[in-house]
C-alpha atoms as a PDB file:
ATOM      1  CA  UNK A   1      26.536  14.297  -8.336  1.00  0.00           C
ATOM      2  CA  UNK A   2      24.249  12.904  -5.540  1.00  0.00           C
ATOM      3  CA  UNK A   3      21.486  11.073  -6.111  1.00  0.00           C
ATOM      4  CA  UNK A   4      18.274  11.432  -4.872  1.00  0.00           C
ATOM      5  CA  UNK A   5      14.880   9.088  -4.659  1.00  0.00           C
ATOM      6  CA  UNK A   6      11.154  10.268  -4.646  1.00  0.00           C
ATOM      7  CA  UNK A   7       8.783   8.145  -3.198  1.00  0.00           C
ATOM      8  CA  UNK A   8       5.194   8.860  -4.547  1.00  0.00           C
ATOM      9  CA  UNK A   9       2.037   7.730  -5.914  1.00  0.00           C
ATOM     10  CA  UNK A  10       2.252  10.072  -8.859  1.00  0.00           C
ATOM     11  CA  UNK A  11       2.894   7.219 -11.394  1.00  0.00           C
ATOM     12  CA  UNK A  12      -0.365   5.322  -9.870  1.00  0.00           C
ATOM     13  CA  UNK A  13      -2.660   7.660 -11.083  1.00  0.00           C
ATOM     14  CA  UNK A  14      -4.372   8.285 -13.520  1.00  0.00           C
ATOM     15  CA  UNK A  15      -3.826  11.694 -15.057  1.00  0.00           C
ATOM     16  CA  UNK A  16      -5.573  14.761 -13.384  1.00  0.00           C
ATOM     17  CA  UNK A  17      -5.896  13.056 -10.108  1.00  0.00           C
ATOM     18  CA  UNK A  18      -3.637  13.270  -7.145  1.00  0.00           C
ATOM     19  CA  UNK A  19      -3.069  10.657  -4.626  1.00  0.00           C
ATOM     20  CA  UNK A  20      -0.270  11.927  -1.950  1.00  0.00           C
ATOM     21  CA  UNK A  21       1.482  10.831   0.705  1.00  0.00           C
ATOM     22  CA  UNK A  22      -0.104  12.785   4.009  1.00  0.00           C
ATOM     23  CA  UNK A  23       2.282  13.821   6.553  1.00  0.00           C
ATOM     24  CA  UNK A  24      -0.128  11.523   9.073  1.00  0.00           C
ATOM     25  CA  UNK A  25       0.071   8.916   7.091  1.00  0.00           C
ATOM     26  CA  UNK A  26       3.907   9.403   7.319  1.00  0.00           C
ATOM     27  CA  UNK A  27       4.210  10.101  10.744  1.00  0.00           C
ATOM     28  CA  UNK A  28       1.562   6.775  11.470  1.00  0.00           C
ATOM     29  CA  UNK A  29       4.391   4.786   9.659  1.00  0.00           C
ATOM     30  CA  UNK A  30       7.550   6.179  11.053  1.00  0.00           C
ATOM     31  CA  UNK A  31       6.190   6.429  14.560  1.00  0.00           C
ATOM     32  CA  UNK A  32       6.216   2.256  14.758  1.00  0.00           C
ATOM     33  CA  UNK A  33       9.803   2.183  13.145  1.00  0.00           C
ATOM     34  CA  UNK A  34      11.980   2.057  16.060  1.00  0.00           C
ATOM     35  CA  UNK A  35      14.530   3.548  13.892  1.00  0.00           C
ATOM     36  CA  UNK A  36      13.581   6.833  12.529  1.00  0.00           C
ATOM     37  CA  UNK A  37      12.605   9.799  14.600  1.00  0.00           C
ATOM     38  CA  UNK A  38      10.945  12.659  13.451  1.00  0.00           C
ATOM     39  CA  UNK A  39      12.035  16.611  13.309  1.00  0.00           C
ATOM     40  CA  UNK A  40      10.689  19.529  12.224  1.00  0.00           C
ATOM     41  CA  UNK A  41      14.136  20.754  11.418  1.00  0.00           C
ATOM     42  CA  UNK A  42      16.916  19.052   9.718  1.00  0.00           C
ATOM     43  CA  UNK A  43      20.783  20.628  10.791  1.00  0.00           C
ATOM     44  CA  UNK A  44      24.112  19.885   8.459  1.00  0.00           C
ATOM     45  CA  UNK A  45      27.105  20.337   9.691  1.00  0.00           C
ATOM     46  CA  UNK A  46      30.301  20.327   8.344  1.00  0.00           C
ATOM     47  CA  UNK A  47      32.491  23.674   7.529  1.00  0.00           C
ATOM     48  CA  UNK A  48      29.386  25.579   8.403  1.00  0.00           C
ATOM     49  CA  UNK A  49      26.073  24.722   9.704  1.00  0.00           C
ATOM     50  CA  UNK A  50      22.605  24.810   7.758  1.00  0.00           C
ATOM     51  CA  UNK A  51      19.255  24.561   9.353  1.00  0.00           C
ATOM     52  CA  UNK A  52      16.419  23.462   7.283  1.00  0.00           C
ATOM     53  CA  UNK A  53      12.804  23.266   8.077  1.00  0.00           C
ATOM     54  CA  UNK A  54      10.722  21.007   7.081  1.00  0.00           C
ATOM     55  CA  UNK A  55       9.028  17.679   7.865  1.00  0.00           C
ATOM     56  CA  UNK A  56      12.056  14.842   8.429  1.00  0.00           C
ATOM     57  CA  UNK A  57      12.146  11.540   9.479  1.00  0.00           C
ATOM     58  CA  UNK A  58      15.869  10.959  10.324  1.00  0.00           C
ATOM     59  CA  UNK A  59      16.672   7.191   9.919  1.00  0.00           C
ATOM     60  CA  UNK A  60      19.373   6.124  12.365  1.00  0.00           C
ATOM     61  CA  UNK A  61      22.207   3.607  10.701  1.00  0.00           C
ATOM     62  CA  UNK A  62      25.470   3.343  12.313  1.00  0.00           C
ATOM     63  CA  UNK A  63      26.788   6.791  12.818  1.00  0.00           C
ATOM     64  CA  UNK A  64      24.893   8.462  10.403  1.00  0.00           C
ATOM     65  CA  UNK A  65      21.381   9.872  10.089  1.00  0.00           C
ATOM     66  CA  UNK A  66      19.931   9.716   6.746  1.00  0.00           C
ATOM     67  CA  UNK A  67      16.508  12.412   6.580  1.00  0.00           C
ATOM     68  CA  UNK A  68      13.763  11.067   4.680  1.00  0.00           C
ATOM     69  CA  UNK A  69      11.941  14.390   4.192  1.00  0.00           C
ATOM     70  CA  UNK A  70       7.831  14.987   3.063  1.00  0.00           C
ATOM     71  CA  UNK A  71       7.261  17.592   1.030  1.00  0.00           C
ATOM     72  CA  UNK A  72       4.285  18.147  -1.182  1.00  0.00           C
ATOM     73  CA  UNK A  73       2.906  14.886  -1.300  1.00  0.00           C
ATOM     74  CA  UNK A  74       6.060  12.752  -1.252  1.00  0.00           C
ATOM     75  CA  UNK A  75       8.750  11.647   0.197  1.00  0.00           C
ATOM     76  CA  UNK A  76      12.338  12.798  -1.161  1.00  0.00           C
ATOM     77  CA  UNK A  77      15.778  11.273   0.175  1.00  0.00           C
ATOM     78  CA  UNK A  78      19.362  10.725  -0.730  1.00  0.00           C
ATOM     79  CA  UNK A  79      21.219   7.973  -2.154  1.00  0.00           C
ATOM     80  CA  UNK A  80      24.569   8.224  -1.300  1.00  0.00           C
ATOM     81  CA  UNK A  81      24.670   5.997   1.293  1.00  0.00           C
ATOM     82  CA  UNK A  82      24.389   2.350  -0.165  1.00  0.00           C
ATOM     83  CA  UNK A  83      22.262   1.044   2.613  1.00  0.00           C
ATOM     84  CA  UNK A  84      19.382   3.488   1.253  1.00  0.00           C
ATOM     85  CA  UNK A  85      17.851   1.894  -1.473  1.00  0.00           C
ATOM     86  CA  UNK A  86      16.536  -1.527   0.612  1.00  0.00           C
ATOM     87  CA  UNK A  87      15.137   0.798   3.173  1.00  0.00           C
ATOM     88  CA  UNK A  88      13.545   3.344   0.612  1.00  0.00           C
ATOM     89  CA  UNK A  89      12.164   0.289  -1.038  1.00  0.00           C
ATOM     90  CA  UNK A  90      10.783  -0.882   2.187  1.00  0.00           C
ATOM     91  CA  UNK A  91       9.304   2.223   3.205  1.00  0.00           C
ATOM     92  CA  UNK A  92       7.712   3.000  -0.405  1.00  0.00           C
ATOM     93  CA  UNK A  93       6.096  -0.834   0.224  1.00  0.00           C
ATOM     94  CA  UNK A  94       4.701   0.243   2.960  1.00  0.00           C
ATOM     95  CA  UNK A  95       3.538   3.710   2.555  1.00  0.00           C
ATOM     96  CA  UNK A  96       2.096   1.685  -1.475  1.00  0.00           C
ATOM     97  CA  UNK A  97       3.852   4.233  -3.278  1.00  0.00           C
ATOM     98  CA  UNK A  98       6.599   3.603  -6.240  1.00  0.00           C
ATOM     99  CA  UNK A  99      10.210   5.090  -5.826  1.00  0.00           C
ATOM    100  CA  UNK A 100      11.843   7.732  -9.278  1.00  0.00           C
ATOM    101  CA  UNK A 101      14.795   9.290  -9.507  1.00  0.00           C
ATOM    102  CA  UNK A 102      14.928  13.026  -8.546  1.00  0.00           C
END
């Protein structure tokens, strides 16, 4: 099963009101991270290849490329790769958001 991380501000509010993470505010942040670019289409390939669109901010470690995508307010990304969680951690620091499951 893979797991994936939300990064929002959901849990800092109280209940009614909505605090999100803006796409600017995103793409303010990731623009001064030397290591994350930003797409408006995300393409997996393995046996086949799937295009997705969307808003993702591909964070370049090694040879991989782990998306952080923004969708509706927050940011969503995967956790299989072990050198995730300090990054997502850093990023939901900066962005003053709080990381769930899911």
């Amino acid at each position: 099963m893979i797991q994936r991380y939300r990064i929002t501000r959901e849990m800092q509010q109280p209940e009614g009101e909505v605090d999100p993470i803006t796409l600017e505010e995103c793409q303010a942040y990731f623009a001064l991270q030397p290591d994350f670019t930003y797409t408006p289409v995300f393409t997996v390939k393995g046996e086949a290849t799937m295009s997705i669109d969307g808003d993702f901010f591909l964070w370049d470690i090694g040879t991989a490329s782990i998306p952080f995508r923004h969708y509706e307010g927050d940011l969503y990304v995967s956790g299989t790769n072990e050198a995730v969680i300090p990054k997502m951690i850093e990023v939901a620091s900066a962005l003053r958001a709080d990381i769930a499951e899911g």
